[in-house]
N, C-alpha and C. Protein backbone atom coordinates (compact mmCIF):
# COMPACT_ATOMS: atom_id res chain seq x y z
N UNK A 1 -48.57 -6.27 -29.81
CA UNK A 1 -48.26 -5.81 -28.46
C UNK A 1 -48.04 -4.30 -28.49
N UNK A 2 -48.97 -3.88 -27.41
CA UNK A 2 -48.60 -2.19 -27.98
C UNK A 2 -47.78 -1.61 -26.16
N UNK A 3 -47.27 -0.71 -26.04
CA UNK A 3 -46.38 -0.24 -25.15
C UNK A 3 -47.14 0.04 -23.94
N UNK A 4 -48.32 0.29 -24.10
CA UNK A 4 -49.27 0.61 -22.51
C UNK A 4 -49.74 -0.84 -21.80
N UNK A 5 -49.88 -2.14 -23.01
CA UNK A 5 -50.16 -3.55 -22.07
C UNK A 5 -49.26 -3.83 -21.75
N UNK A 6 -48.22 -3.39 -21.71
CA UNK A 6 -46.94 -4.60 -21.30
C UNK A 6 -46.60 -4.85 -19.60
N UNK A 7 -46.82 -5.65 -19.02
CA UNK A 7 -47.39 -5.85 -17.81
C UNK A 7 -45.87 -6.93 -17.06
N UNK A 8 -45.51 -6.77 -15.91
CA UNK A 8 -44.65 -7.38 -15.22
C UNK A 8 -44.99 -9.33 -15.31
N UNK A 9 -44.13 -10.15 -15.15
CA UNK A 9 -44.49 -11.51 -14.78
C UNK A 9 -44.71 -11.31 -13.86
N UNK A 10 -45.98 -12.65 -13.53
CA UNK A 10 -46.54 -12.84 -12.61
C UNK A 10 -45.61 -13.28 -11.29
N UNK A 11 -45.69 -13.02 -10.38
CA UNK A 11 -44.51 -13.38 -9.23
C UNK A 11 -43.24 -12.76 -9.33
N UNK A 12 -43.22 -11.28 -10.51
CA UNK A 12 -40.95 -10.82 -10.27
C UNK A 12 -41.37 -10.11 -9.42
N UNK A 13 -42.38 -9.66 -8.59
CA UNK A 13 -42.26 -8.31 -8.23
C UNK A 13 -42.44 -8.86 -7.18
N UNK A 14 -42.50 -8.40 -5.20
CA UNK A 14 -43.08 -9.07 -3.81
C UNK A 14 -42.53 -7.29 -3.29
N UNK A 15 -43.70 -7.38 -2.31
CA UNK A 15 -43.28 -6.37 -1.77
C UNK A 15 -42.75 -6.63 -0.39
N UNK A 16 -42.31 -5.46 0.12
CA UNK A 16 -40.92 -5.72 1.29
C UNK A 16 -41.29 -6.14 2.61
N UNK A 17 -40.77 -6.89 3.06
CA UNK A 17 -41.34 -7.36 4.66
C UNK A 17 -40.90 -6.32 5.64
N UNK A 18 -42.27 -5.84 6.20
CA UNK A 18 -42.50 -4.57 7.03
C UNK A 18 -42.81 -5.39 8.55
N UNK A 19 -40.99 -5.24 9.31
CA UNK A 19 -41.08 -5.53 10.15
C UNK A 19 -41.45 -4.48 11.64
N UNK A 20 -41.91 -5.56 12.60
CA UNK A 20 -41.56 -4.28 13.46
C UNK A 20 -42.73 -3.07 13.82
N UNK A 21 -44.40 -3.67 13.16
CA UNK A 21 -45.44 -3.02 12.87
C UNK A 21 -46.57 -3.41 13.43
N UNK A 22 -46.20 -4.20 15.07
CA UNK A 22 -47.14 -4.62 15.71
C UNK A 22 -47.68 -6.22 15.82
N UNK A 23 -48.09 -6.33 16.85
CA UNK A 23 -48.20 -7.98 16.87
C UNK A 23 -49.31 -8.66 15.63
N UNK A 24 -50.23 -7.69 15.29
CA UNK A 24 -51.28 -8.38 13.87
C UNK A 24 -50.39 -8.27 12.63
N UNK A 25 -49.08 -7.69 12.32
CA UNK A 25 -48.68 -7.84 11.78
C UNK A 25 -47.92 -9.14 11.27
N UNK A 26 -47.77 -9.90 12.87
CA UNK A 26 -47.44 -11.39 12.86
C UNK A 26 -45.44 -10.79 12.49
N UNK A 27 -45.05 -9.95 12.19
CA UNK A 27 -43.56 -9.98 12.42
C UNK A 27 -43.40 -8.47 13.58
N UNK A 28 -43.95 -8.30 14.66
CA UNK A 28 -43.72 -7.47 15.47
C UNK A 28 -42.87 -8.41 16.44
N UNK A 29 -43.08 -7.63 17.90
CA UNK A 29 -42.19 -8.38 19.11
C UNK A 29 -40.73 -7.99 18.89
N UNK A 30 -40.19 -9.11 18.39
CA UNK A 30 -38.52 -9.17 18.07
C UNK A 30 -38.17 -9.07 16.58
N UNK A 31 -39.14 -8.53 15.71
CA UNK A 31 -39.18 -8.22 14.74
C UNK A 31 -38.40 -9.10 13.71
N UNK A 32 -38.10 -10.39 13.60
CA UNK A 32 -37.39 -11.62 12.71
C UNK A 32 -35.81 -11.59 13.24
N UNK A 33 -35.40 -10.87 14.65
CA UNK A 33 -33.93 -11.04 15.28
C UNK A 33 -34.06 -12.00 16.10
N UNK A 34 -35.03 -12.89 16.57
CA UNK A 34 -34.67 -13.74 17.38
C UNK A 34 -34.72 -13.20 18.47
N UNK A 35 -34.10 -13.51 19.98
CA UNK A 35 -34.21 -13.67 21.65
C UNK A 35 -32.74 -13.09 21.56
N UNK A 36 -32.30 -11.90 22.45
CA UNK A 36 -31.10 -11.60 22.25
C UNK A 36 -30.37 -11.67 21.67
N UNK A 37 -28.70 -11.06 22.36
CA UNK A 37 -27.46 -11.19 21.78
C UNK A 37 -27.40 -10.30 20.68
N UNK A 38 -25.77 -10.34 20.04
CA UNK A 38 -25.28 -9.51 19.14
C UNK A 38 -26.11 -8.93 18.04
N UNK A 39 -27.00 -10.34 17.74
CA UNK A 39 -27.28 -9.84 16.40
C UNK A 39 -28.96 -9.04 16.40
N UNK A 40 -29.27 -8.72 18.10
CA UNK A 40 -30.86 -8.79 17.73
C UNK A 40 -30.95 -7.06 18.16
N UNK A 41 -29.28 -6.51 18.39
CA UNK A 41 -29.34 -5.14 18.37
C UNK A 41 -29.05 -4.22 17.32
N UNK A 42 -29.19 -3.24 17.69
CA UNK A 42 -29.55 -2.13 16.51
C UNK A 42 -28.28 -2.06 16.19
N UNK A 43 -27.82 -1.69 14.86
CA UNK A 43 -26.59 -0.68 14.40
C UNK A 43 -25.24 -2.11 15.09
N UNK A 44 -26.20 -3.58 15.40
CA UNK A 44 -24.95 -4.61 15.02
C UNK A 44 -24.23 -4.93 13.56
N UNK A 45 -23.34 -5.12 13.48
CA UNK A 45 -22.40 -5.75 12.17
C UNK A 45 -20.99 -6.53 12.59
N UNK A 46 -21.31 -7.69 12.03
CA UNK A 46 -19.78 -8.15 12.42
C UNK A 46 -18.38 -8.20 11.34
N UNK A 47 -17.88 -7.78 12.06
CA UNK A 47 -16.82 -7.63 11.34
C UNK A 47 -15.44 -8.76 10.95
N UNK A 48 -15.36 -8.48 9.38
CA UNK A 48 -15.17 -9.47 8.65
C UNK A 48 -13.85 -10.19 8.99
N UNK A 49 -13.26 -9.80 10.35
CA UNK A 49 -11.91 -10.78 10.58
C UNK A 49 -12.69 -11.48 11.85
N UNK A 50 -14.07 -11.28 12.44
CA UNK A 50 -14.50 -11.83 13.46
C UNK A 50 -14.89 -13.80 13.22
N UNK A 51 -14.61 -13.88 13.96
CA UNK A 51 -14.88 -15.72 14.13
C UNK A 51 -15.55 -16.84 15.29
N UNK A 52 -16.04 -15.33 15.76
CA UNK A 52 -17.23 -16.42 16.78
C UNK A 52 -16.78 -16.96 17.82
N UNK A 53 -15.59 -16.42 18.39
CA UNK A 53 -15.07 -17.25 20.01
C UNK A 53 -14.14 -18.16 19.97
N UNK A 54 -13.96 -18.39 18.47
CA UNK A 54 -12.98 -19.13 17.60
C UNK A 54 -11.66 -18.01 18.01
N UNK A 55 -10.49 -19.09 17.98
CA UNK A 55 -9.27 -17.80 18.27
C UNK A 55 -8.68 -17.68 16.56
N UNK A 56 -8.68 -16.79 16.84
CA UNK A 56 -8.80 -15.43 15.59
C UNK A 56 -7.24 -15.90 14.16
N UNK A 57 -7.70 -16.12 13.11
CA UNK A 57 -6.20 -16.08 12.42
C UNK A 57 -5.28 -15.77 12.68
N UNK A 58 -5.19 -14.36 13.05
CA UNK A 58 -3.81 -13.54 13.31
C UNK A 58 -3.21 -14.26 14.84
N UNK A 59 -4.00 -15.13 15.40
CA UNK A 59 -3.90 -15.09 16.71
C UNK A 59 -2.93 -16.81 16.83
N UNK A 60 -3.83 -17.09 15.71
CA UNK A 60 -3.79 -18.66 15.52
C UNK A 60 -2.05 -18.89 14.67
N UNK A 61 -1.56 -18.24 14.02
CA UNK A 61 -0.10 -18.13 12.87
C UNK A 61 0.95 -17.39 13.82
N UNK A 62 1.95 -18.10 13.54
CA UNK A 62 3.33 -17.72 14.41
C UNK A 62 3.81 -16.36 13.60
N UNK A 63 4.53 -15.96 15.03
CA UNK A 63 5.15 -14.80 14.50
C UNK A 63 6.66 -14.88 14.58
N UNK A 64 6.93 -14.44 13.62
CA UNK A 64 8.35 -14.73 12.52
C UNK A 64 8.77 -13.42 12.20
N UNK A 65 10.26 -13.13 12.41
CA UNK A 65 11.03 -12.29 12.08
C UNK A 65 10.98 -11.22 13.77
N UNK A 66 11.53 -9.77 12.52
CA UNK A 66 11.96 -8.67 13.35
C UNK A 66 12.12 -7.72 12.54
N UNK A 67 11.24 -6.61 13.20
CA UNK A 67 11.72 -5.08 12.54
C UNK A 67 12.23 -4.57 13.14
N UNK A 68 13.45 -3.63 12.60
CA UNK A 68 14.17 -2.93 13.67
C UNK A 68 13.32 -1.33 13.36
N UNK A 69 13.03 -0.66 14.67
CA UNK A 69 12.32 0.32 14.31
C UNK A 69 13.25 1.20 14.31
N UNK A 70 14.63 1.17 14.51
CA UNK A 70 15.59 2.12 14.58
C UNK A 70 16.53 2.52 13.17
N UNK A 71 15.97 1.23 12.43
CA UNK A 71 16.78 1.17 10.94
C UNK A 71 16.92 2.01 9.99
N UNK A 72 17.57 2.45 8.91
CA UNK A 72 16.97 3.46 8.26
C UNK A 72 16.76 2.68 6.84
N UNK A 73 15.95 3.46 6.51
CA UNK A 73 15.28 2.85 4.94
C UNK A 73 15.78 4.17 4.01
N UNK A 74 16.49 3.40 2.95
CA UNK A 74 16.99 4.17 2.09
C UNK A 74 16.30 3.93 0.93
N UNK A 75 16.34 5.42 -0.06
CA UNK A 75 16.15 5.08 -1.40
C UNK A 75 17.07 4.78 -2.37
N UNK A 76 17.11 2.96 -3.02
CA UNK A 76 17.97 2.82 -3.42
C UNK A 76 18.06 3.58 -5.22
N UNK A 77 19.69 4.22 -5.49
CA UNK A 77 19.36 4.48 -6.92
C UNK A 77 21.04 3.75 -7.42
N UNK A 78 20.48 2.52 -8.15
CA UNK A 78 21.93 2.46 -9.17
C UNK A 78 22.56 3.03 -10.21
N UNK A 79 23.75 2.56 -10.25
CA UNK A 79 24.78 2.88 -11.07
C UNK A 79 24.27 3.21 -12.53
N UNK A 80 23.34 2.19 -12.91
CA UNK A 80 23.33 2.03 -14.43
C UNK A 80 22.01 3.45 -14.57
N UNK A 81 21.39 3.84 -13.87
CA UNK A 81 19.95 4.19 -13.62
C UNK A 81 20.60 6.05 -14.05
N UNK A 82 21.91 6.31 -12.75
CA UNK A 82 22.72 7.34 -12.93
C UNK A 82 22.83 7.71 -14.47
N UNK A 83 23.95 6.46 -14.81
CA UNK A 83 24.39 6.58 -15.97
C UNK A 83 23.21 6.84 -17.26
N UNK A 84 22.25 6.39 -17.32
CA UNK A 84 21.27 6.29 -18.60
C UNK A 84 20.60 8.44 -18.23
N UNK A 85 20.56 8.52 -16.86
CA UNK A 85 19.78 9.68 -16.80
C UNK A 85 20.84 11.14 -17.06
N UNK A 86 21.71 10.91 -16.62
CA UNK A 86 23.15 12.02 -16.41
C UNK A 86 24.06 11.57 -17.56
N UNK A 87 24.08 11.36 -19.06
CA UNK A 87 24.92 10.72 -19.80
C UNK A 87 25.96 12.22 -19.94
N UNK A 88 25.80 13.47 -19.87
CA UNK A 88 27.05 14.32 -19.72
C UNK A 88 28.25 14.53 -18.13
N UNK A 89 27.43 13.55 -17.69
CA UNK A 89 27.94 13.74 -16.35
C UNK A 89 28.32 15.03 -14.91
N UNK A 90 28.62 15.50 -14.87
CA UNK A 90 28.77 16.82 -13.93
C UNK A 90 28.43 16.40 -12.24
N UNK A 91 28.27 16.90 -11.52
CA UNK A 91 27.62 17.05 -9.85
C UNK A 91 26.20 16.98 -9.75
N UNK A 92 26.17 16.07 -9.55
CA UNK A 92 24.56 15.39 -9.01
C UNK A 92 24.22 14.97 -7.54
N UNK A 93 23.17 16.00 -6.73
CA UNK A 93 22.46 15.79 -5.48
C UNK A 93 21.25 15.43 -5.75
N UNK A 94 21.38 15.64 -4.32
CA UNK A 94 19.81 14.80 -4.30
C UNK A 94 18.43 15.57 -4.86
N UNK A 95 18.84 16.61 -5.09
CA UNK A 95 17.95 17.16 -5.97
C UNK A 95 17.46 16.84 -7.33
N UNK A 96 18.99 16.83 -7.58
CA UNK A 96 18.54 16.47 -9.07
C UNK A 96 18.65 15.10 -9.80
N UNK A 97 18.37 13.97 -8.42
CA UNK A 97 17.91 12.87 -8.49
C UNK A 97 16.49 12.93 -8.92
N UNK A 98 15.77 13.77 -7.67
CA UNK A 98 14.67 13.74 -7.56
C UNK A 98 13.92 14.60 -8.96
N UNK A 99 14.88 15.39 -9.53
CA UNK A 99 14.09 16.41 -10.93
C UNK A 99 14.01 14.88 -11.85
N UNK A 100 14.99 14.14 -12.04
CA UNK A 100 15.37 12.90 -13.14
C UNK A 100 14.39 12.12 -12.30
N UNK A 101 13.32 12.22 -11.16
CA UNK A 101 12.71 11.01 -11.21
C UNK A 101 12.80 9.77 -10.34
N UNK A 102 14.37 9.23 -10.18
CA UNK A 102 14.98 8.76 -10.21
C UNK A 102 14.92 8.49 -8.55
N UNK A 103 14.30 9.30 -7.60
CA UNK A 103 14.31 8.72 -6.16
C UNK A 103 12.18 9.38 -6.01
N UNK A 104 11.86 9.02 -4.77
CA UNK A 104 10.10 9.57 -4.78
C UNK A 104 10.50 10.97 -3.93
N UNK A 105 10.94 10.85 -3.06
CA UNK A 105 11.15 12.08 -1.56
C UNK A 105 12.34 12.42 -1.46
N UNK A 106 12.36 13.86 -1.34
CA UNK A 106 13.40 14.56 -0.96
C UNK A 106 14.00 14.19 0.33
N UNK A 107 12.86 14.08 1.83
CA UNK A 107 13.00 13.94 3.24
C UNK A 107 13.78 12.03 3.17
N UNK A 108 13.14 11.41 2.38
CA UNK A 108 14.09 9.99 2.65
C UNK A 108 15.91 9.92 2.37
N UNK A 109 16.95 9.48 3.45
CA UNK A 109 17.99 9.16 2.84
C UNK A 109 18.00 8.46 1.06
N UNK A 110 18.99 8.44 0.96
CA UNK A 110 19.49 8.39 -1.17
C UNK A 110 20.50 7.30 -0.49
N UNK A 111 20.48 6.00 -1.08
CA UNK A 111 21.98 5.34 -1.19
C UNK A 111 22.12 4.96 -2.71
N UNK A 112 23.29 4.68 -3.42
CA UNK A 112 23.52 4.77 -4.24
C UNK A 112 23.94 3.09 -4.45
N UNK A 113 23.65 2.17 -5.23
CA UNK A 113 24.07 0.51 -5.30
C UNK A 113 24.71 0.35 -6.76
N UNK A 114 25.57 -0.11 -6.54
CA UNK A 114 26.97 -0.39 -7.46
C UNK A 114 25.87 -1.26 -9.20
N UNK A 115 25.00 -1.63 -9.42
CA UNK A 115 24.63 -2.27 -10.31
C UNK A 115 24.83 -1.02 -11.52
N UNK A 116 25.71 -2.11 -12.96
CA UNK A 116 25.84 -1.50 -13.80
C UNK A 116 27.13 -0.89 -14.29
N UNK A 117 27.22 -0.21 -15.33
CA UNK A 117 28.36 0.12 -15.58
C UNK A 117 28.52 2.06 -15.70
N UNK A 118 29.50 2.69 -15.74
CA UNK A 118 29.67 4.27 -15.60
C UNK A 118 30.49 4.41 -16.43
N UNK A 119 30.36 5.44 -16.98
CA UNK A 119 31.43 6.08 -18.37
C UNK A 119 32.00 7.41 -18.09
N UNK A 120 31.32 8.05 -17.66
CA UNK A 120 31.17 9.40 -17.57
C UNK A 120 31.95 10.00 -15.96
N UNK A 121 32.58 11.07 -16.02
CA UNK A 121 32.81 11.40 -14.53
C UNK A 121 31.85 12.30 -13.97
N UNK A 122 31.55 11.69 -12.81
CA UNK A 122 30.19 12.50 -11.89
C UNK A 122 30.91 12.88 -10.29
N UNK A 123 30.35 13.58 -10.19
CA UNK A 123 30.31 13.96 -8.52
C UNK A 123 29.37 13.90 -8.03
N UNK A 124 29.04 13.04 -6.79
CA UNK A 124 27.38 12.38 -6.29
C UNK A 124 27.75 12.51 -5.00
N UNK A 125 26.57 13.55 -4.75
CA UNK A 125 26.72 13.93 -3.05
C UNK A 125 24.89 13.48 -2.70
N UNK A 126 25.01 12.28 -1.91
CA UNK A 126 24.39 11.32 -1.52
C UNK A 126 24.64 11.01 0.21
N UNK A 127 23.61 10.37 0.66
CA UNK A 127 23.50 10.22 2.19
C UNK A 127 24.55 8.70 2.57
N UNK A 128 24.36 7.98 0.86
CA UNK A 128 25.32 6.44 1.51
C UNK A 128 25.52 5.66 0.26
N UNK A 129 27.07 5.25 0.19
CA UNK A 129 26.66 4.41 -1.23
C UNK A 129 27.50 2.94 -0.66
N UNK A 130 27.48 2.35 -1.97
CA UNK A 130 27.76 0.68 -1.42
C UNK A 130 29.23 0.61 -1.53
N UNK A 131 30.15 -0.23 -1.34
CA UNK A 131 31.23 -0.58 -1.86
C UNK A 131 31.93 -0.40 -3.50
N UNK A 132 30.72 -1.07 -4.02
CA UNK A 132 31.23 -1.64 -5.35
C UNK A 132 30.50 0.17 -6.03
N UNK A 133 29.60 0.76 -5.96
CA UNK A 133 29.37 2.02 -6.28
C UNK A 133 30.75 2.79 -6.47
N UNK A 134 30.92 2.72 -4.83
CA UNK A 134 32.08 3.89 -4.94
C UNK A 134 33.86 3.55 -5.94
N UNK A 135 33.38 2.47 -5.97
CA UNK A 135 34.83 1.77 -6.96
C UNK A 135 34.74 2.00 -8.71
N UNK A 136 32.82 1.80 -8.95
CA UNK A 136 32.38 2.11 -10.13
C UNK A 136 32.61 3.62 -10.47
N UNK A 137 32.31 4.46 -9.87
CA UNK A 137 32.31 5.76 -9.74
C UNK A 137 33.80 6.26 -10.10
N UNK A 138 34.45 6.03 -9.12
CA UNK A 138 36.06 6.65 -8.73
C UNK A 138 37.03 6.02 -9.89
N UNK A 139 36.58 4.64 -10.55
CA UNK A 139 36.98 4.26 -11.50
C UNK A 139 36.88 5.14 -12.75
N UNK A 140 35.98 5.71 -12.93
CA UNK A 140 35.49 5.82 -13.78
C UNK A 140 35.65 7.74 -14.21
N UNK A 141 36.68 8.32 -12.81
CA UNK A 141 37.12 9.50 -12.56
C UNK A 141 36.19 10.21 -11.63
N UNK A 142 35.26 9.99 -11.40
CA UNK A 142 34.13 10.57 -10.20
C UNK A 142 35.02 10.23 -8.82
N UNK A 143 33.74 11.39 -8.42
CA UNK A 143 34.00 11.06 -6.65
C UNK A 143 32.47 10.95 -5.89
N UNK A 144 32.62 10.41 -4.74
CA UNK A 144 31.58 10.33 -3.99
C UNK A 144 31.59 10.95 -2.62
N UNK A 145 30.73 12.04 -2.16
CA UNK A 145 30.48 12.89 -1.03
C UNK A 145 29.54 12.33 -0.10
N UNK A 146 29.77 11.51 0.89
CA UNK A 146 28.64 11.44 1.93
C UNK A 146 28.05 12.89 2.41
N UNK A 147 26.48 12.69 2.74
CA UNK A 147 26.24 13.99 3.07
C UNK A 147 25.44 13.40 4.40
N UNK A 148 25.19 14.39 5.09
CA UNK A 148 24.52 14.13 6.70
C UNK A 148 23.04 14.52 6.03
């Protein structure tokens, strides 16, 4: 077998159906779309949550719960999280949450959640902390500063 006979199987190859090229072409007229409707126009696609007159999933499943759009969403950072990143302890904002990592955004409130244990005395000026935080903290000779 040398490299210039080597020839395709018989039947992999068909060439493309050229619609749309006149009635002797035998696929002119409506060019293989059929007699109207959605699908026999140009630049149609249906889209993949569509269901045909069928009422729709989202439409069909109950709706459950409540968001309050007035709520605020905090970034939570615990106790133990503090402690492993700040082991000399000193005054920690929200800055230098955010240098340690330790929150994503400056612009989001910081609350602070009691999980874990504290050794060290800190001063944490934060937007909100929990109960059991501020007991871990103050225990532990720290204080805690709400900030606006």
């Amino acid at each position: 077998m040398k490299l210039g006979e080597l020839q395709k199987a018989k039947g992999s190859t068909t060439s493309r159906k050229r619609v749309g090229r006149g009635p002797g072409s035998g696929l002119g007229e409506q060019s293989t779309r059929g007699h109207k409707g959605a699908r026999a126009r140009a630049g149609f696609k249906y889209k993949p949550w569509h269901e045909g007159g069928q009422m729709p999933l989202l439409r069909r499943l109950p709706k459950r719960g409540f968001h309050n759009i007035h709520g605020t969403v905090y970034q939570a950072v615990n106790v133990d999280d503090i402690a492993r990143k700040f082991a000399t302890g000193g005054e920690i904002n929200i800055a230098s949450l955010k240098e340690h990592n330790l929150i994503r955004s400056l612009n989001r409130p910081v609350k602070v959640l009691g999980n874990g244990e504290l050794k060290v005395s800190i001063t944490l000026k934060v937007h909100a902390a929990s109960k059991s935080a501020i007991d871990k903290i103050t225990a532990a000779g720290g204080k805690v500063e709400i900030v606006k």
